[in-house]
N, C-alpha and C. Protein backbone atom coordinates (compact mmCIF):
# COMPACT_ATOMS: atom_id res chain seq x y z
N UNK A 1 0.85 -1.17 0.00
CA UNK A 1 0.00 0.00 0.00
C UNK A 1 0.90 1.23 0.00
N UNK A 2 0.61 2.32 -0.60
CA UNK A 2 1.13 3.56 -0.44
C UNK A 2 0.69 4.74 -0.37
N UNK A 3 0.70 5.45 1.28
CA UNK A 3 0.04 6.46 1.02
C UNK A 3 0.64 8.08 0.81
N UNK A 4 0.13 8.88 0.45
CA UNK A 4 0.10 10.15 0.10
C UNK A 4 -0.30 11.51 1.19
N UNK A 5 1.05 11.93 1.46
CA UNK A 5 0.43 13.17 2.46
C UNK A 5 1.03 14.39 1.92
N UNK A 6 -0.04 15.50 1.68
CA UNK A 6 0.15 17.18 1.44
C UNK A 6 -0.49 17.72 2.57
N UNK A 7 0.51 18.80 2.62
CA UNK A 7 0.61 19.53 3.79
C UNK A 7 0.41 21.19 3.03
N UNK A 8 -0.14 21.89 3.00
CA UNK A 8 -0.97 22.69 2.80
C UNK A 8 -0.28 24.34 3.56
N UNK A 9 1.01 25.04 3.28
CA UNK A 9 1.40 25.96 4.12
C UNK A 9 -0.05 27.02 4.80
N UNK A 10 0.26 27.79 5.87
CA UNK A 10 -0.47 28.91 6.03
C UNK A 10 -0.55 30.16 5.23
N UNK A 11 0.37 30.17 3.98
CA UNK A 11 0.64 31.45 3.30
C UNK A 11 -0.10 31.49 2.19
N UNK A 12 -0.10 30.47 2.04
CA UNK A 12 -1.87 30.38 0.84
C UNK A 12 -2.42 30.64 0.93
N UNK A 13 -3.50 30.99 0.20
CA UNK A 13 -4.88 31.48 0.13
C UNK A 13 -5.65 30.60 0.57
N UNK A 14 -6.64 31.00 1.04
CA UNK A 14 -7.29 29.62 2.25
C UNK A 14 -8.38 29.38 0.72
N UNK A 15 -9.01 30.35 -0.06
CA UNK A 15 -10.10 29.42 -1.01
C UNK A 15 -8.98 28.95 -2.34
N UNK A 16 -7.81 29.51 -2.76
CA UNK A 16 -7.34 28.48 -3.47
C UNK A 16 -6.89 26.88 -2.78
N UNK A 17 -6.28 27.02 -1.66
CA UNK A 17 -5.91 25.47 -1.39
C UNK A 17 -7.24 24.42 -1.04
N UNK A 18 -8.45 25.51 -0.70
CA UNK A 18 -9.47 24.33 -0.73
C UNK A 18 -10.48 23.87 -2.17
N UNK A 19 -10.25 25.13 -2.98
CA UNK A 19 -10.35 25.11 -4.50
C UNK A 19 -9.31 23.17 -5.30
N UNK A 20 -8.05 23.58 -4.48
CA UNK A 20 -7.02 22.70 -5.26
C UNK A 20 -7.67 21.11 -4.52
N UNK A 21 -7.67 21.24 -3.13
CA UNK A 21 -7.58 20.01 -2.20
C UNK A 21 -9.07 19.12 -2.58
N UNK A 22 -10.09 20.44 -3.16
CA UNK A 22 -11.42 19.34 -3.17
C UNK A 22 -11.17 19.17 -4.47
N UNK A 23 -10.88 19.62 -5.16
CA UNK A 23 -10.26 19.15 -6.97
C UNK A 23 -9.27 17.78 -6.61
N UNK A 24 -8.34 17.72 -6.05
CA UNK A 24 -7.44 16.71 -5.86
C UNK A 24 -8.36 15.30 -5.33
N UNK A 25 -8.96 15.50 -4.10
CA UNK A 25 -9.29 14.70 -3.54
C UNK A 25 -10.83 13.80 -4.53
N UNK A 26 -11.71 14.77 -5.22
CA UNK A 26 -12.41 14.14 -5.94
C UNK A 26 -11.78 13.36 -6.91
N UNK A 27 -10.62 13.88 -7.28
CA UNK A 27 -9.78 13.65 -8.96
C UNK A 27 -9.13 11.80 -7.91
N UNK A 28 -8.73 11.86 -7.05
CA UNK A 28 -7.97 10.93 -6.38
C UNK A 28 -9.01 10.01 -6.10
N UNK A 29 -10.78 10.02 -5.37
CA UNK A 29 -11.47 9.43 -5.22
C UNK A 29 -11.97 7.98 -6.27
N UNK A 30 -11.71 9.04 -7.32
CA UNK A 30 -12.32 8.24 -8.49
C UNK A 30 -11.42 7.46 -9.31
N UNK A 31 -10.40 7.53 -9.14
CA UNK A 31 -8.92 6.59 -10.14
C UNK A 31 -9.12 5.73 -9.53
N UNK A 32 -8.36 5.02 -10.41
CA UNK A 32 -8.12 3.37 -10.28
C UNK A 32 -6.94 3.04 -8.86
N UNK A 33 -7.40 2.22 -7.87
CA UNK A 33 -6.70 2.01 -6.95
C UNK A 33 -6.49 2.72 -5.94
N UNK A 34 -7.37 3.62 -5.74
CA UNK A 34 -7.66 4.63 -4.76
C UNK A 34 -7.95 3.91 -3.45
N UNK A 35 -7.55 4.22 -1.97
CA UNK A 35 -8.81 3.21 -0.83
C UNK A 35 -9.35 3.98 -0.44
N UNK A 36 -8.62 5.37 -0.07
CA UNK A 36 -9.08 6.72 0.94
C UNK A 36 -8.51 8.33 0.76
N UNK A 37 -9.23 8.79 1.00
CA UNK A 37 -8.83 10.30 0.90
C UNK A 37 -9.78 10.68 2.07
N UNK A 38 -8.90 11.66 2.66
CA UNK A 38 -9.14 12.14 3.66
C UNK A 38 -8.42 13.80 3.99
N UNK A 39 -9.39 14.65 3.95
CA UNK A 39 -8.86 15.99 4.08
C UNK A 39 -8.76 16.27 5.55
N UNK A 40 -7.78 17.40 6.15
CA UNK A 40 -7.66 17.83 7.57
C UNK A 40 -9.53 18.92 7.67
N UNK A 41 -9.91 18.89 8.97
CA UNK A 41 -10.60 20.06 9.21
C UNK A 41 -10.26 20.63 10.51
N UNK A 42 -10.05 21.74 10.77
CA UNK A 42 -9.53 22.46 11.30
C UNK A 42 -8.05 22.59 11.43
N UNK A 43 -7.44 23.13 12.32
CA UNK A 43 -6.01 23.87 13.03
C UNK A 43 -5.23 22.26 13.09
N UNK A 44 -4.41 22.46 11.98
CA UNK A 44 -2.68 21.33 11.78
C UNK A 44 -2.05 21.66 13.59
N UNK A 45 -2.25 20.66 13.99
CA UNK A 45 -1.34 20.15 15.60
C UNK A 45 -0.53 19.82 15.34
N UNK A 46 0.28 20.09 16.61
CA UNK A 46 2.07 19.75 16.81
C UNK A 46 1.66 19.92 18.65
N UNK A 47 2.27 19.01 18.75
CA UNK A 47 2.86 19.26 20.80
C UNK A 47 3.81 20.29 20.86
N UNK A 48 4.70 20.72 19.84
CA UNK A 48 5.43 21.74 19.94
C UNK A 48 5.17 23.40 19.42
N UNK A 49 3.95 23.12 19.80
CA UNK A 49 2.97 24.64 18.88
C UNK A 49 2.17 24.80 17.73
N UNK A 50 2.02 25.78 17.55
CA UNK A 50 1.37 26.02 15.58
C UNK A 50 2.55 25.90 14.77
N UNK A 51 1.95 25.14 13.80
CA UNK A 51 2.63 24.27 12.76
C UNK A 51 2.84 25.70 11.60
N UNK A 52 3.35 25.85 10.31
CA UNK A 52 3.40 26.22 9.25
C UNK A 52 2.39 26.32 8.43
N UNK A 53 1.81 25.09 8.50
CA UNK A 53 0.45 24.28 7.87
C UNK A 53 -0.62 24.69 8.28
N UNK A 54 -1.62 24.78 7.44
CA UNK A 54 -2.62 25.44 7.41
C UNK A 54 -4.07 23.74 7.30
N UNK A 55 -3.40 23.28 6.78
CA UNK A 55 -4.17 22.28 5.95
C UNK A 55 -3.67 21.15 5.76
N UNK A 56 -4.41 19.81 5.47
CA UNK A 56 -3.78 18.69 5.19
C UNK A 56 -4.37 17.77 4.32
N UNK A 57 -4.27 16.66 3.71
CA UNK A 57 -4.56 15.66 2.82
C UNK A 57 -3.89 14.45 3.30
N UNK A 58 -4.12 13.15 3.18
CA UNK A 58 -3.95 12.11 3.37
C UNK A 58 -4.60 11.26 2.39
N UNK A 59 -3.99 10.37 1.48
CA UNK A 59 -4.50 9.61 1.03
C UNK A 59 -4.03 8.16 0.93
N UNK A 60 -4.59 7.34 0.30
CA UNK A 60 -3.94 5.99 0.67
C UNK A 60 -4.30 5.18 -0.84
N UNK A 61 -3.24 4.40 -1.61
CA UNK A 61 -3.86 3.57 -2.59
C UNK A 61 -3.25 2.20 -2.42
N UNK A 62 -3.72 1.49 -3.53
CA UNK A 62 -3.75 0.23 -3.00
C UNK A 62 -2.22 -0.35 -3.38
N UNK A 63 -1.42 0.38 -4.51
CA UNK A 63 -0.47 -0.12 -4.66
C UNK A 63 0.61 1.48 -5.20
N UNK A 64 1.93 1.29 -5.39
CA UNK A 64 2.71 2.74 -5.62
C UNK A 64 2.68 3.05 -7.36
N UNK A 65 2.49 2.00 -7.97
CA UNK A 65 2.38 1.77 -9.69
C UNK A 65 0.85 2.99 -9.60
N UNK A 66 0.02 2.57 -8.83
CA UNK A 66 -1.65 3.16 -9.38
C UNK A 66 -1.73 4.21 -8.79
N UNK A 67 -0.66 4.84 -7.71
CA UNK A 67 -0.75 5.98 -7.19
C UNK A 67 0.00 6.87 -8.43
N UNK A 68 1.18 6.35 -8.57
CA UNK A 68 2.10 6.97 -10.08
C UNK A 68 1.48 7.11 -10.83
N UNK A 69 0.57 6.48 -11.80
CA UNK A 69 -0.58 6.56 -12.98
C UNK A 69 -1.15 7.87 -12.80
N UNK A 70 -2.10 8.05 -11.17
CA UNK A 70 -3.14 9.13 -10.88
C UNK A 70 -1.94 10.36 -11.20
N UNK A 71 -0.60 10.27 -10.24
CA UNK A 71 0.12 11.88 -10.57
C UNK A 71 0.08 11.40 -11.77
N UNK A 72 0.78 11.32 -12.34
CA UNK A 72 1.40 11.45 -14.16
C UNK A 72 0.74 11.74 -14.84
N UNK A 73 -1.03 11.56 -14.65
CA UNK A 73 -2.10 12.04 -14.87
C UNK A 73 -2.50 13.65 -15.54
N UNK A 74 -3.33 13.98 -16.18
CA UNK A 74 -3.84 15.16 -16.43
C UNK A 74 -4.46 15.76 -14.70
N UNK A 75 -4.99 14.67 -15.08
CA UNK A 75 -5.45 15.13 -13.27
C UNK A 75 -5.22 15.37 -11.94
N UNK A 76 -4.40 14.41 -12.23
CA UNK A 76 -2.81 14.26 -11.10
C UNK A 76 -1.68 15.28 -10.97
N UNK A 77 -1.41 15.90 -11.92
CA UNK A 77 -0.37 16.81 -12.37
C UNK A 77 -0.66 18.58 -12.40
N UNK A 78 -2.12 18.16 -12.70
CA UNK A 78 -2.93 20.17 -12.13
C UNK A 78 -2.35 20.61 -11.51
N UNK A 79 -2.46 20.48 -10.26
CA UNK A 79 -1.98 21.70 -9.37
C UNK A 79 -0.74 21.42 -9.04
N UNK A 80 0.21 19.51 -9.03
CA UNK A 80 1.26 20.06 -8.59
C UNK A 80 2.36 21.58 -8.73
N UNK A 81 2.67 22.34 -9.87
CA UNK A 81 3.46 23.21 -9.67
C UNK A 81 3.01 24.20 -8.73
N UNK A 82 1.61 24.48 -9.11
CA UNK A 82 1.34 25.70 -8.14
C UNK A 82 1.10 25.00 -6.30
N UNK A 83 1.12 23.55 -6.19
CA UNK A 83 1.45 23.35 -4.52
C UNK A 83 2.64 23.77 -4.34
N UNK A 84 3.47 23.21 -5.03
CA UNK A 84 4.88 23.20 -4.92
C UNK A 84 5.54 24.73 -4.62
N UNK A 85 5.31 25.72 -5.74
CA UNK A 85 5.28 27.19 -5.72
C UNK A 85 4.84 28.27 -4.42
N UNK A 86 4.00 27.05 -3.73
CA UNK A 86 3.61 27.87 -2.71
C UNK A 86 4.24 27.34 -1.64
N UNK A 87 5.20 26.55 -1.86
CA UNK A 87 5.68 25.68 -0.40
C UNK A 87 4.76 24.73 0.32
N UNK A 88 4.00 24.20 -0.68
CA UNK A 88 3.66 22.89 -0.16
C UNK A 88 4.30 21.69 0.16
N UNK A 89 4.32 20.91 1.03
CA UNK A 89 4.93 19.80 1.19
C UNK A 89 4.34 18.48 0.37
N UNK A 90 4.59 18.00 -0.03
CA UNK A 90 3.95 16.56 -0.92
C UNK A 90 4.91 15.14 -1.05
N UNK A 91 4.44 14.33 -0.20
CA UNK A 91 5.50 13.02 0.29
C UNK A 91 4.45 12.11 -0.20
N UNK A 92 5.15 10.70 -0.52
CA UNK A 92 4.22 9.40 -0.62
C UNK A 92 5.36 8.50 -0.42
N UNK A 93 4.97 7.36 -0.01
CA UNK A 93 5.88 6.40 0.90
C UNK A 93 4.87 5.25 1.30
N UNK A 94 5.58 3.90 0.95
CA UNK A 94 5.14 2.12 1.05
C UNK A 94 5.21 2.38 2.08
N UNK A 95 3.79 1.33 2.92
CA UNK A 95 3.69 1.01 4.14
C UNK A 95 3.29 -0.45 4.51
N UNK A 96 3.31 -1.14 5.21
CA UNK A 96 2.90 -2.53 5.81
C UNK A 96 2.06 -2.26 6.28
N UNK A 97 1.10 -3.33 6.35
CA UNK A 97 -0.11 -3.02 7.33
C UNK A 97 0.46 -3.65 8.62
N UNK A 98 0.71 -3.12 9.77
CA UNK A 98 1.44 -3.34 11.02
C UNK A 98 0.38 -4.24 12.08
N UNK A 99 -0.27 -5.03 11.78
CA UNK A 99 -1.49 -5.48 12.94
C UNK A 99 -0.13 -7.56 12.67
């Protein structure tokens, strides 16, 4: 499995990143090999204070090949420059299911 986390700075515009995040997350819902998407609501926590982050995303697919397909995508590929441009964070990384 491999999931997908964007991190959303505070210096953004709060209706473009939720403009981008509900575009992403529908665009991510519906591909092939999708399990979950899951947006933050409210204030990004830290034990060590307010975060940078404004916002968050989490997603999860079933394998790292069908997560690659969705970016490389028309659909997939939208907004990366302008996350990126704004200092978004965007990681994806294999996991085990640990039980």
């Amino acid at each position: 499995m491999t999931n997908v986390q964007v991190l959303i700075p505070n210096t953004m515009d709060d209706s473009e990143a939720n403009r981008i995040l509900t575009h992403q997350s529908l665009s991510m819902s519906e591909a092939k090999g999708n399990i979950e998407v899951k947006v933050s609501k409210g204030a990004i926590m830290s034990p060590g204070g307010p975060t940078p982050y404004g916002m968050a995303m989490t997603a999860s697919w079933d394998s790292l090949e069908n997560f690659i397909a969705w970016a490389q995508s028309p659909a997939g590929d939208k907004y990366k420059d302008v996350l990126l441009e704004n200092g978004a964070i965007l990681v994806f990384y294999e996991v085990e299911d640990g039980r």
